[in-house]
PDB file of N, CA and C in Angstrom:
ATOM      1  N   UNK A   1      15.672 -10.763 -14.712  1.00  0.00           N
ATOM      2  CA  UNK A   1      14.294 -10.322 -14.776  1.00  0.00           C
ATOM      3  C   UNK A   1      13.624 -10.408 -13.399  1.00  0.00           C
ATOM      4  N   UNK A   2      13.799 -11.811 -12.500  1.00  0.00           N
ATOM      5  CA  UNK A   2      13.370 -11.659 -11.363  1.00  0.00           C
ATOM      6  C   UNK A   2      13.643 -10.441 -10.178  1.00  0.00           C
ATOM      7  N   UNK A   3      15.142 -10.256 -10.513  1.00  0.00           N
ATOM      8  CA  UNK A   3      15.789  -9.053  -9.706  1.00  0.00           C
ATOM      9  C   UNK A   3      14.852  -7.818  -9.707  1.00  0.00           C
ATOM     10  N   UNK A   4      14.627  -7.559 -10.995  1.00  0.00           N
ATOM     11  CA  UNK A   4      14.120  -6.794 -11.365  1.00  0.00           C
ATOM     12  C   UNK A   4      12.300  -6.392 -11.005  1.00  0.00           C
ATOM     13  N   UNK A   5      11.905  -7.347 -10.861  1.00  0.00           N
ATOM     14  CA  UNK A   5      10.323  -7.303 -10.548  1.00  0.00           C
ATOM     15  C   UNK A   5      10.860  -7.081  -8.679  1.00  0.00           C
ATOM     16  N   UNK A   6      11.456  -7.766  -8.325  1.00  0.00           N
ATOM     17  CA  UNK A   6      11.520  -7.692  -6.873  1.00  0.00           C
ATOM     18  C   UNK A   6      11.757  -6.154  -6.386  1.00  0.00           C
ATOM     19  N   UNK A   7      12.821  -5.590  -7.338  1.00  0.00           N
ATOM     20  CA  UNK A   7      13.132  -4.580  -7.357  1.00  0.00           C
ATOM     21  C   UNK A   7      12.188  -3.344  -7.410  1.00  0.00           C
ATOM     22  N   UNK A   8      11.001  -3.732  -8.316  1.00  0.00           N
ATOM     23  CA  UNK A   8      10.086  -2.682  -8.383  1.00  0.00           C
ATOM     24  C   UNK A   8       9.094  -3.044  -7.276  1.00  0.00           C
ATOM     25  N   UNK A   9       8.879  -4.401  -6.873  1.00  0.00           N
ATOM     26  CA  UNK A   9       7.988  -4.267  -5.721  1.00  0.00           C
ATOM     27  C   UNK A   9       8.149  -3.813  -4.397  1.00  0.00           C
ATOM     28  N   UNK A  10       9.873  -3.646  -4.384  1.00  0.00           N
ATOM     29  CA  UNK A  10       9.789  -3.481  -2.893  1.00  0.00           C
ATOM     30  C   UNK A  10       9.862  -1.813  -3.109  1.00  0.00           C
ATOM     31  N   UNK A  11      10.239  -1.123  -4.066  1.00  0.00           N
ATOM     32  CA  UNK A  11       9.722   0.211  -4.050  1.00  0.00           C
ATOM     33  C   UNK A  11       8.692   0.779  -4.116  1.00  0.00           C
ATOM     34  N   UNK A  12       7.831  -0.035  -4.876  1.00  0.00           N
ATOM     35  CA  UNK A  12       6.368  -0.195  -4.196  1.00  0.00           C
ATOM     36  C   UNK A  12       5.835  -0.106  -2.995  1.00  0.00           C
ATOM     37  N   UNK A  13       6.327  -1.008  -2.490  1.00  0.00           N
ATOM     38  CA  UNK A  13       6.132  -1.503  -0.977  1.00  0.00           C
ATOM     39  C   UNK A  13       6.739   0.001  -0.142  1.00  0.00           C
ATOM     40  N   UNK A  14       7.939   0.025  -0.379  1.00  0.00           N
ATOM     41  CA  UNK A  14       8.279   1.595   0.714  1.00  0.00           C
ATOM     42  C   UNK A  14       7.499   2.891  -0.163  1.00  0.00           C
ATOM     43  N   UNK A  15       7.252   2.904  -1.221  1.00  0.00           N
ATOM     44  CA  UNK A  15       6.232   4.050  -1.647  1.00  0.00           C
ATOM     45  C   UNK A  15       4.637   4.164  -0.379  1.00  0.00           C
ATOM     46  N   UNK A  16       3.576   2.612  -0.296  1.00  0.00           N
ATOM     47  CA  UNK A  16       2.807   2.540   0.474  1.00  0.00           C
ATOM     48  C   UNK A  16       3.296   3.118   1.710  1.00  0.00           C
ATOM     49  N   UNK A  17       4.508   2.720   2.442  1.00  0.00           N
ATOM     50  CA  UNK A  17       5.041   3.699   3.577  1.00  0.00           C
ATOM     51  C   UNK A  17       5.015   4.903   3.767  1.00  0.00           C
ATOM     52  N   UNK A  18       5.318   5.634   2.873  1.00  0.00           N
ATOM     53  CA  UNK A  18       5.011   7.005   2.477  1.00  0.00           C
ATOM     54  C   UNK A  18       3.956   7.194   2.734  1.00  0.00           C
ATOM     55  N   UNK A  19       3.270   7.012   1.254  1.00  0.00           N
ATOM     56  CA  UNK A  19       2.032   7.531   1.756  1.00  0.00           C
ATOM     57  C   UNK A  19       0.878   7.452   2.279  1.00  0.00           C
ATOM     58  N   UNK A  20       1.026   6.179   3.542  1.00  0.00           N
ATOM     59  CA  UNK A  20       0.858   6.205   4.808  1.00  0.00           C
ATOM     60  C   UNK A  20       1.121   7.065   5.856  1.00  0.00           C
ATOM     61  N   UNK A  21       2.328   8.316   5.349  1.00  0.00           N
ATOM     62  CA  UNK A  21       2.654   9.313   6.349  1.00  0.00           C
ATOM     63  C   UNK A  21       3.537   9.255   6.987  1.00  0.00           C
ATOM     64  N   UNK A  22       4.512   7.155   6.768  1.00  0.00           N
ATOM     65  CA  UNK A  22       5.005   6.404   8.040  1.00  0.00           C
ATOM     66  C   UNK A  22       6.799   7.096   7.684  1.00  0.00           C
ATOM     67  N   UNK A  23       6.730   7.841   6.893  1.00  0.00           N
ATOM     68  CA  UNK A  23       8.693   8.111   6.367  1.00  0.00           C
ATOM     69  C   UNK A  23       9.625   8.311   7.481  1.00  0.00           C
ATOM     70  N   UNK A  24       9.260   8.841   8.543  1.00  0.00           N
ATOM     71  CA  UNK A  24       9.473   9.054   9.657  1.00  0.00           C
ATOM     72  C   UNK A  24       9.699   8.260  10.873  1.00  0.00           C
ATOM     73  N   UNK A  25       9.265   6.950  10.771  1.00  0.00           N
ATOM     74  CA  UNK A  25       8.816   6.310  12.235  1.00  0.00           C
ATOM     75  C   UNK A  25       9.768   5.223  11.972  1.00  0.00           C
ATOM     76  N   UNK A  26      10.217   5.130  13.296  1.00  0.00           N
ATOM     77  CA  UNK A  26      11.442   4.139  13.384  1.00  0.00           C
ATOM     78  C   UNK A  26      11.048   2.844  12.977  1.00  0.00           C
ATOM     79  N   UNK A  27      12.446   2.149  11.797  1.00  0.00           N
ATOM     80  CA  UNK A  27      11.955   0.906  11.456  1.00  0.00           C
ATOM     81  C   UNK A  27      11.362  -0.237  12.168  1.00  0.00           C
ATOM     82  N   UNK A  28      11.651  -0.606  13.613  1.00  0.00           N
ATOM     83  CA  UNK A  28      11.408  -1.426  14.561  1.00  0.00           C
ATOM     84  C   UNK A  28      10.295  -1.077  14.555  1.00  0.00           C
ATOM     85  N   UNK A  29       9.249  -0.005  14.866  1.00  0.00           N
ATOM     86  CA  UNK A  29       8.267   0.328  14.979  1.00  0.00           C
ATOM     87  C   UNK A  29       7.326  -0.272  13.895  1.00  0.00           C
ATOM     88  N   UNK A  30       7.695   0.098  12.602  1.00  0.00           N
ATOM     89  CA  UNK A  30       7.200  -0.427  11.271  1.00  0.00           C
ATOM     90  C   UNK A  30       6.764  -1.953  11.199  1.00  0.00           C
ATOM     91  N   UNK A  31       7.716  -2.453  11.318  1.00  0.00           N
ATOM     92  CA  UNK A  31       8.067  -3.687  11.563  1.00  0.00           C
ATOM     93  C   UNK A  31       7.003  -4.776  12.547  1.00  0.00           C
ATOM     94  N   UNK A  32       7.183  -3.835  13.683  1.00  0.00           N
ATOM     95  CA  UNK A  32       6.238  -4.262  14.836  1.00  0.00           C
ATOM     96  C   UNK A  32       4.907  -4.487  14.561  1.00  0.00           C
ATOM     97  N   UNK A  33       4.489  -2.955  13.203  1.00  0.00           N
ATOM     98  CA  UNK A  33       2.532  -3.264  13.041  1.00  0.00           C
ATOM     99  C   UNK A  33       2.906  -4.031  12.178  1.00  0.00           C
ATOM    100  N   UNK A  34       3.768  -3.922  11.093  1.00  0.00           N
ATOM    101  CA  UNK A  34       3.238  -5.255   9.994  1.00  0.00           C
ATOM    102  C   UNK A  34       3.121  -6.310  10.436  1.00  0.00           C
ATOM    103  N   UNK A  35       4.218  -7.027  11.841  1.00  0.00           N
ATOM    104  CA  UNK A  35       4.054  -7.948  11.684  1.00  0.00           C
ATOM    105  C   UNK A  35       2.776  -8.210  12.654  1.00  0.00           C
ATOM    106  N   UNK A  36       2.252  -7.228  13.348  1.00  0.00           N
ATOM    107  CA  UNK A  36       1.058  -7.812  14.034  1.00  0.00           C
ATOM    108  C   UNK A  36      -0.017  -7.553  13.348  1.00  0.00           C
ATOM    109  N   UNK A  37       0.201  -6.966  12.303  1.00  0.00           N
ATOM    110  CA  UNK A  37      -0.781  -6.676  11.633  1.00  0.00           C
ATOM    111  C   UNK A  37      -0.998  -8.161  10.361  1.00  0.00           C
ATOM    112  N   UNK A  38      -0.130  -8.914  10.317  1.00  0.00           N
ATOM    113  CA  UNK A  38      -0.062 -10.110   9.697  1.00  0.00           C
ATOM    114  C   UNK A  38      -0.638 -11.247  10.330  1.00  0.00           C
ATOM    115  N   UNK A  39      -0.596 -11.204  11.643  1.00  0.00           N
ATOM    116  CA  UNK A  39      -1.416 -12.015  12.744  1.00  0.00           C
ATOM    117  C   UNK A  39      -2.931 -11.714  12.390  1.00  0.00           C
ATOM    118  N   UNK A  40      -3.507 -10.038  11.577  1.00  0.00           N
ATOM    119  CA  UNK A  40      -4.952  -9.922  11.451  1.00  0.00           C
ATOM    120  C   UNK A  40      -5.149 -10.393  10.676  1.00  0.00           C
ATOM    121  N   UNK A  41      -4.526 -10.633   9.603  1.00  0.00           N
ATOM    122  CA  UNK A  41      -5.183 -10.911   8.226  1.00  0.00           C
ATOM    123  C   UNK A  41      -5.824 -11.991   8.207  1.00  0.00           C
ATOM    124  N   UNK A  42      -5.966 -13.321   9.305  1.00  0.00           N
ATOM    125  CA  UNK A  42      -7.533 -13.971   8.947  1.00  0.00           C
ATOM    126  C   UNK A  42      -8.553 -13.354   9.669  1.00  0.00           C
ATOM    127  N   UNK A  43      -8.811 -11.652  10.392  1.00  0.00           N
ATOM    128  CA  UNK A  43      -9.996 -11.760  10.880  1.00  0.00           C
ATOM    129  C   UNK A  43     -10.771 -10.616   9.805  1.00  0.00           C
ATOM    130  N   UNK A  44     -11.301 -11.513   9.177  1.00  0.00           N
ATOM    131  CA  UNK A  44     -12.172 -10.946   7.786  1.00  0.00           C
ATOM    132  C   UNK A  44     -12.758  -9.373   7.844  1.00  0.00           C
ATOM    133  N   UNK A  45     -13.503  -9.057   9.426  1.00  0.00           N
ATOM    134  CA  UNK A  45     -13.684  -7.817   9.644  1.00  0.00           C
ATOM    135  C   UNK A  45     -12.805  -7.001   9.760  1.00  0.00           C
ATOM    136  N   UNK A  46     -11.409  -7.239  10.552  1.00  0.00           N
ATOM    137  CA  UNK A  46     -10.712  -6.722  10.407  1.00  0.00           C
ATOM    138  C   UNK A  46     -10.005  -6.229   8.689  1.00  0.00           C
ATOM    139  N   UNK A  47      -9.707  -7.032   8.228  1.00  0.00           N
ATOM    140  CA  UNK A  47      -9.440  -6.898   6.838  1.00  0.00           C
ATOM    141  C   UNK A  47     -10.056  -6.336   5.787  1.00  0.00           C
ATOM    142  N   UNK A  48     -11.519  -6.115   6.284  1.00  0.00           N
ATOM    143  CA  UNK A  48     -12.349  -5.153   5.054  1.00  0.00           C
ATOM    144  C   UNK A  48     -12.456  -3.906   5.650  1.00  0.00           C
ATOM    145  N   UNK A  49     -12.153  -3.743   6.897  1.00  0.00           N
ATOM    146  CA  UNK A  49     -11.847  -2.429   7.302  1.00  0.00           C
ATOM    147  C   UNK A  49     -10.275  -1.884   7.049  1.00  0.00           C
ATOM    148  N   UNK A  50      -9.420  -2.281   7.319  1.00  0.00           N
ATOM    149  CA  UNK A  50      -8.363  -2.280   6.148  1.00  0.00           C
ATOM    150  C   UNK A  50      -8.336  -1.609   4.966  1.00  0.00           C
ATOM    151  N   UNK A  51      -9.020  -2.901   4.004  1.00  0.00           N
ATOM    152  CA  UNK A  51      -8.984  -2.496   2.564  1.00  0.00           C
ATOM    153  C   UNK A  51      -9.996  -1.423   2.340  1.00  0.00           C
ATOM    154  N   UNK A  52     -10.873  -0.732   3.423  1.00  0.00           N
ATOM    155  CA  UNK A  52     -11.714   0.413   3.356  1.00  0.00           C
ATOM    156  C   UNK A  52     -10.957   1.640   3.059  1.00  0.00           C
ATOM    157  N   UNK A  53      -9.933   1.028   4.029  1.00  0.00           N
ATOM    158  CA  UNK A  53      -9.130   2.582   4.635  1.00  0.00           C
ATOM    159  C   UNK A  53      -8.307   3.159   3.423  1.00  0.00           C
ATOM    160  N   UNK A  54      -7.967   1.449   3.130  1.00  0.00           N
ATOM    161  CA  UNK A  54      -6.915   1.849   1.885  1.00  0.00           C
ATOM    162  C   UNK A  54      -7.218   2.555   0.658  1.00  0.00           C
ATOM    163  N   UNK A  55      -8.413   1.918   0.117  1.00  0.00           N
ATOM    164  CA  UNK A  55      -9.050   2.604  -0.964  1.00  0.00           C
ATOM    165  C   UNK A  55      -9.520   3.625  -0.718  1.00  0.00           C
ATOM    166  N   UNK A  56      -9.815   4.064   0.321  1.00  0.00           N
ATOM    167  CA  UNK A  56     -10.388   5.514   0.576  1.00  0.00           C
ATOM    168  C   UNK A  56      -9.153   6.597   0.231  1.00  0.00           C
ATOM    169  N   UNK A  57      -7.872   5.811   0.364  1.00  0.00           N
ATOM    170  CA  UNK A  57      -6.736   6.821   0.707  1.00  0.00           C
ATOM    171  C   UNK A  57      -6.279   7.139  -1.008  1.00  0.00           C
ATOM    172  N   UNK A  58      -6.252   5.838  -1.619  1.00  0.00           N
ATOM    173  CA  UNK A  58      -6.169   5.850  -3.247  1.00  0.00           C
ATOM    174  C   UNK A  58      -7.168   6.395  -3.936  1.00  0.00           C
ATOM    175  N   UNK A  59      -8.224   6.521  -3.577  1.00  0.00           N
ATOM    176  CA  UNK A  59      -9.347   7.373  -4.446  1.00  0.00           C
ATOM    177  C   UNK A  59      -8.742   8.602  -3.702  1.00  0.00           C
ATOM    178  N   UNK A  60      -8.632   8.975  -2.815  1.00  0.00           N
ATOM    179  CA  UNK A  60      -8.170  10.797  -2.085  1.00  0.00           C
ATOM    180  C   UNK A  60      -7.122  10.803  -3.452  1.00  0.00           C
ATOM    181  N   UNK A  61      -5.780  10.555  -3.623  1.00  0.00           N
ATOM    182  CA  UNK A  61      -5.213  10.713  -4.389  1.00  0.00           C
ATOM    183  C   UNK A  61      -5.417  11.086  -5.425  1.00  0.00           C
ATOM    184  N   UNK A  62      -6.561   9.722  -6.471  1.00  0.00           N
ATOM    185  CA  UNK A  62      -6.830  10.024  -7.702  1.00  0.00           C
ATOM    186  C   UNK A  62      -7.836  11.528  -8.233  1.00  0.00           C
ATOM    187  N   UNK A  63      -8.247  11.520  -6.789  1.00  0.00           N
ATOM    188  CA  UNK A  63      -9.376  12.741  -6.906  1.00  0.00           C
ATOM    189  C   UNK A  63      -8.212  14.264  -6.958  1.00  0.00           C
ATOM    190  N   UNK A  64      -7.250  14.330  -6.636  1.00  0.00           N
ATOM    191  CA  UNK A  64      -6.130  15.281  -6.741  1.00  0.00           C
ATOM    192  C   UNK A  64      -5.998  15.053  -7.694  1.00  0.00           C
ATOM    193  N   UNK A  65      -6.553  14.137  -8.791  1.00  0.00           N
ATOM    194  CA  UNK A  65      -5.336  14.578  -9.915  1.00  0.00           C
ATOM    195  C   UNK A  65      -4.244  13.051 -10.808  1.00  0.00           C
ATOM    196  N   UNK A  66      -4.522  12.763  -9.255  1.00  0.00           N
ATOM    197  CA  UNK A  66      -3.038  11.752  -9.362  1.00  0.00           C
ATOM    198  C   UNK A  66      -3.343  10.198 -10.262  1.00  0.00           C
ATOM    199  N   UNK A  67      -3.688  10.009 -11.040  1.00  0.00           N
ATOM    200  CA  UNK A  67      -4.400   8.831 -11.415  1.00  0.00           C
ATOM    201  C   UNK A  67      -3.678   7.556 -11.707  1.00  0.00           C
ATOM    202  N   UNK A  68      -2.165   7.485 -10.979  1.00  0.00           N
ATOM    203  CA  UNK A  68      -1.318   6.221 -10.831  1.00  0.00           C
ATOM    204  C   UNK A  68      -1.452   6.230  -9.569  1.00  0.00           C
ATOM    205  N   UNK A  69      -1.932   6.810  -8.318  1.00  0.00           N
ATOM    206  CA  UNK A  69      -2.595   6.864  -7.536  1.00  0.00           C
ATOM    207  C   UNK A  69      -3.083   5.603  -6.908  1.00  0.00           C
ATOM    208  N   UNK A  70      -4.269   5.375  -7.617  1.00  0.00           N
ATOM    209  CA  UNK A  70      -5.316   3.811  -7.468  1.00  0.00           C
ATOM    210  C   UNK A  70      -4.740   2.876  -8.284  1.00  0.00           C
ATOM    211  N   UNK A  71      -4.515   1.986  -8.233  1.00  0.00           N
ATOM    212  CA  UNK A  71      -4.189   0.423  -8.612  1.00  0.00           C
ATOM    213  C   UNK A  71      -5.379   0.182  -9.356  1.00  0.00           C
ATOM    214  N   UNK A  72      -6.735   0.662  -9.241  1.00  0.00           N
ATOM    215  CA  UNK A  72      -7.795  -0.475  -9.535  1.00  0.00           C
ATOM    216  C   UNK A  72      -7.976   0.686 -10.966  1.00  0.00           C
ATOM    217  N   UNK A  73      -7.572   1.747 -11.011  1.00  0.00           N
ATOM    218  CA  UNK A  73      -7.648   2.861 -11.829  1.00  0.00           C
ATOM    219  C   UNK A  73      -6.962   2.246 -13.739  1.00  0.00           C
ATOM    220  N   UNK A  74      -8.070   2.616 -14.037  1.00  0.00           N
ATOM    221  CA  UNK A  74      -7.821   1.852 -15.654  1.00  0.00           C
ATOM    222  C   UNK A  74      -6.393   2.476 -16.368  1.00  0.00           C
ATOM    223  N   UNK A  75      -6.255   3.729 -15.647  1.00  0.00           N
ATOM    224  CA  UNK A  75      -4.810   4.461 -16.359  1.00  0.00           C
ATOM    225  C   UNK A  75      -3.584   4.207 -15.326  1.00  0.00           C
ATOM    226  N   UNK A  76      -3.739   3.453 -14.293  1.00  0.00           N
ATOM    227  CA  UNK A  76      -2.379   3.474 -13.200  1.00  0.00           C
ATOM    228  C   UNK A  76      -1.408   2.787 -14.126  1.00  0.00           C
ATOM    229  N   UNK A  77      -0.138   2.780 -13.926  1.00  0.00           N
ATOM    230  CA  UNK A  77       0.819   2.025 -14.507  1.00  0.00           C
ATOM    231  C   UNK A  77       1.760   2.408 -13.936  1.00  0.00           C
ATOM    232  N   UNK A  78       2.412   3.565 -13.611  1.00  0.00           N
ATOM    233  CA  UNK A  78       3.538   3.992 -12.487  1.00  0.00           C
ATOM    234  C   UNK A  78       3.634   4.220 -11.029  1.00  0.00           C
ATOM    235  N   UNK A  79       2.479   3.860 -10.525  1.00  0.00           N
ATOM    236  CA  UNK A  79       2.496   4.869  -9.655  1.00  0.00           C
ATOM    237  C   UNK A  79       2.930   3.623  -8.501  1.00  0.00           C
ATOM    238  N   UNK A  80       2.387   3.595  -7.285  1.00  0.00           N
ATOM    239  CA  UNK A  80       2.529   3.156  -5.905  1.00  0.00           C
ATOM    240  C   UNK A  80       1.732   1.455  -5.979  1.00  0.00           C
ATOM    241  N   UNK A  81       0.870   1.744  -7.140  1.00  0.00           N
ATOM    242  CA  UNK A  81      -0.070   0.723  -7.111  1.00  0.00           C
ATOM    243  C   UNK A  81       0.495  -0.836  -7.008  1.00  0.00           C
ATOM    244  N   UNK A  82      -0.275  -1.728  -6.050  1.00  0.00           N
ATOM    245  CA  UNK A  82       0.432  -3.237  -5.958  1.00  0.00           C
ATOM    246  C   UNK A  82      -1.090  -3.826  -6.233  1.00  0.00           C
ATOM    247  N   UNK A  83      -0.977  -5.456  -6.846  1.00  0.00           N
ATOM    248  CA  UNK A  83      -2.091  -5.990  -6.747  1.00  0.00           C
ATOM    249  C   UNK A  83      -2.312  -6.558  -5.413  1.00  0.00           C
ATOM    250  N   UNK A  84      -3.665  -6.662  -5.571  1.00  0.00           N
ATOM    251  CA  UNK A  84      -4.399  -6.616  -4.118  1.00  0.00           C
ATOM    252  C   UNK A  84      -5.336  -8.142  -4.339  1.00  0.00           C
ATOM    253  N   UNK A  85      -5.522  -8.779  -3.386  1.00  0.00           N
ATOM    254  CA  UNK A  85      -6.959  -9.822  -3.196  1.00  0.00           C
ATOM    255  C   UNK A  85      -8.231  -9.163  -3.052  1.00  0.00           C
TER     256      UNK A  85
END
């Protein structure tokens, strides 16, 4: 069962890659913002600009149509969606 949840999160996780645009960009590269981008996560401004960007990008989606799209979306259940803080 654990295999299994891990399993769906990390396809999760490379789904957000996607559709970020990132399918393309060399893994080292990838690698490089997350992990400096893990160094931001205590600067609070930084981080609600972040989670701005993000939800802006999941409502674009749901507004197509797509309504597994948004995570926070009362009908998601398949889609890309991960829980969030």
């Amino acid at each position: 069962m654990d295999r299994k949840k891990d399993a769906r999160e990390k396809i999760q996780l490379g789904g957000l890659i996607v559709k970020a645009g990132l399918r393309e960009t060399d893994k080292a590269i990838l690698l490089g913002i997350l992990t400096d981008a893990a160094k931001q996560l205590g600067d609070t401004n930084q981080r609600d600009r972040w989670r701005a960007i993000g939800k802006a990008a999941f409502k674009d989606d749901s507004q197509k149509g797509n309504v597994d799209a948004d995570p926070d979306s009362p009908h998601a259940g398949g889609g890309v969606g991960l829980e969030r803080d």
